[in-house]
Protein backbone atom coordinates (compact mmCIF):
# COMPACT_ATOMS: atom_id res chain seq x y z
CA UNK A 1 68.52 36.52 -25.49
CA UNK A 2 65.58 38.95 -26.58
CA UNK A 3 62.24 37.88 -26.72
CA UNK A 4 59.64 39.99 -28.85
CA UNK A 5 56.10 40.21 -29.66
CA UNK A 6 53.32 40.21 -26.50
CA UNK A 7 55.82 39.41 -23.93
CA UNK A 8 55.26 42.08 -21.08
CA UNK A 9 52.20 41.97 -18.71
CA UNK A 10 51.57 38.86 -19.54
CA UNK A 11 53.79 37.38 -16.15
CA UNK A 12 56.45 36.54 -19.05
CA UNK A 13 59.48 37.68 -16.49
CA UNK A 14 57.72 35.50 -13.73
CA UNK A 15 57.26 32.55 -16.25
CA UNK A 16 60.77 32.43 -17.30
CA UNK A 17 61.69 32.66 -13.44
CA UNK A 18 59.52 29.76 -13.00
CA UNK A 19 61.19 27.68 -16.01
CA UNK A 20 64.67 28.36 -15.32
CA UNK A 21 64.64 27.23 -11.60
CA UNK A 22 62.83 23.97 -13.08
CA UNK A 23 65.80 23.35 -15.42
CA UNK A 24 68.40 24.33 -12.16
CA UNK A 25 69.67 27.72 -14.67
CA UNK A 26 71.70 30.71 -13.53
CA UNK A 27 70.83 33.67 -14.96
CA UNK A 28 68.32 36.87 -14.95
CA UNK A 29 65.43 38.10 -16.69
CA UNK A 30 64.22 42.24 -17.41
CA UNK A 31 61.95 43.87 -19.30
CA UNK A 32 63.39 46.45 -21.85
CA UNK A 33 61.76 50.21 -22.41
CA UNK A 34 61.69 48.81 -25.54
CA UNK A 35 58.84 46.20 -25.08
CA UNK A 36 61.05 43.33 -25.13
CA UNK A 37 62.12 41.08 -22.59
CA UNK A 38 65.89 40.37 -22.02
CA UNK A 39 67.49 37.16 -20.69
CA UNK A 40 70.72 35.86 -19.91
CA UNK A 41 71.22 31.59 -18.99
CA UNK A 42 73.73 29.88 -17.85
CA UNK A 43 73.87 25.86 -16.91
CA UNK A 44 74.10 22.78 -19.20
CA UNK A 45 73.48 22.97 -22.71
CA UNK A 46 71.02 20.88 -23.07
CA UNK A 47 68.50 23.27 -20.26
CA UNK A 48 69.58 26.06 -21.82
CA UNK A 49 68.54 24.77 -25.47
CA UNK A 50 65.26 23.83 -23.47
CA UNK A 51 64.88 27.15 -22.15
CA UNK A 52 65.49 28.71 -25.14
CA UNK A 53 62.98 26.80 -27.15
CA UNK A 54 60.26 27.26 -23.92
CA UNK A 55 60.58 30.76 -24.65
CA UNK A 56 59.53 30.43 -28.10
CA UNK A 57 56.52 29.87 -26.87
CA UNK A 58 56.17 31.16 -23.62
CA UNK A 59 53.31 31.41 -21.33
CA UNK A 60 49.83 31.12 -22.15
CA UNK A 61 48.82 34.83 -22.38
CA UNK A 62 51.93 35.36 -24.38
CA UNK A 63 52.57 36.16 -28.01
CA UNK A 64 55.82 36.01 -28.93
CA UNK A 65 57.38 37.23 -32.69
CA UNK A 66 61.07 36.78 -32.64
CA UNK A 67 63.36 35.28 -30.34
CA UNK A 68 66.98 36.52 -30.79
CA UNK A 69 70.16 34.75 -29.14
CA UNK A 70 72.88 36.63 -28.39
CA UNK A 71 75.77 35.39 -26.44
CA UNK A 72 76.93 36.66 -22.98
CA UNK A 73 80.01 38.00 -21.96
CA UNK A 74 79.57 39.39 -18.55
CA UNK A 75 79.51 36.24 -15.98
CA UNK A 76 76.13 34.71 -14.72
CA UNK A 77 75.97 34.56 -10.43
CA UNK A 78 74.32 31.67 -9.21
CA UNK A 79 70.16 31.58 -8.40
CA UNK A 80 67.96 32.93 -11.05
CA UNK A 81 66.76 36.49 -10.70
CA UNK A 82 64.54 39.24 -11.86
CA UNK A 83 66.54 42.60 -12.77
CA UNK A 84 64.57 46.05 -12.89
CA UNK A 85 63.60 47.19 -16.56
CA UNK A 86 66.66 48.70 -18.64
């Protein structure tokens, strides 16, 4: 997914982290040159509708626009992990 608005230097990356081991979800998270913030989940549907919809808000210093979901095709690894800005 891509998250847009106020969503870097705000510990959004950190956050989702956070959320996603709390809802047991595979997956990583990156900022984007753009300004966005890039994510990729993988685990039950119903924690990944949860995480999606957690993002929509995000954390407090947050402001986020637009949240766009876009499916995956390369495979998730296990753990959750932080990935270096693309």
């Amino acid at each position: 997914m891509l998250i847009r608005g106020k969503v870097q230097g705000v510990w959004f990356r950190g956050w989702i982290v956070r959320e996603a081991e709390r809802l047991a979800l595979h997956g990583w998270v990156r900022n984007r040159v753009d300004g966005s913030v890039e994510a990729a989940f993988a685990g039950s549907l119903g924690a990944v509708r949860e995480m999606i919809e957690r993002c929509r808000v995000g954390p407090p210093a947050a402001q986020v626009e637009q949240v766009e979901e876009l499916p995956v095709e390369t495979p998730v690894g296990p753990g959750f992990v932080q990935k270096p800005t693309c």
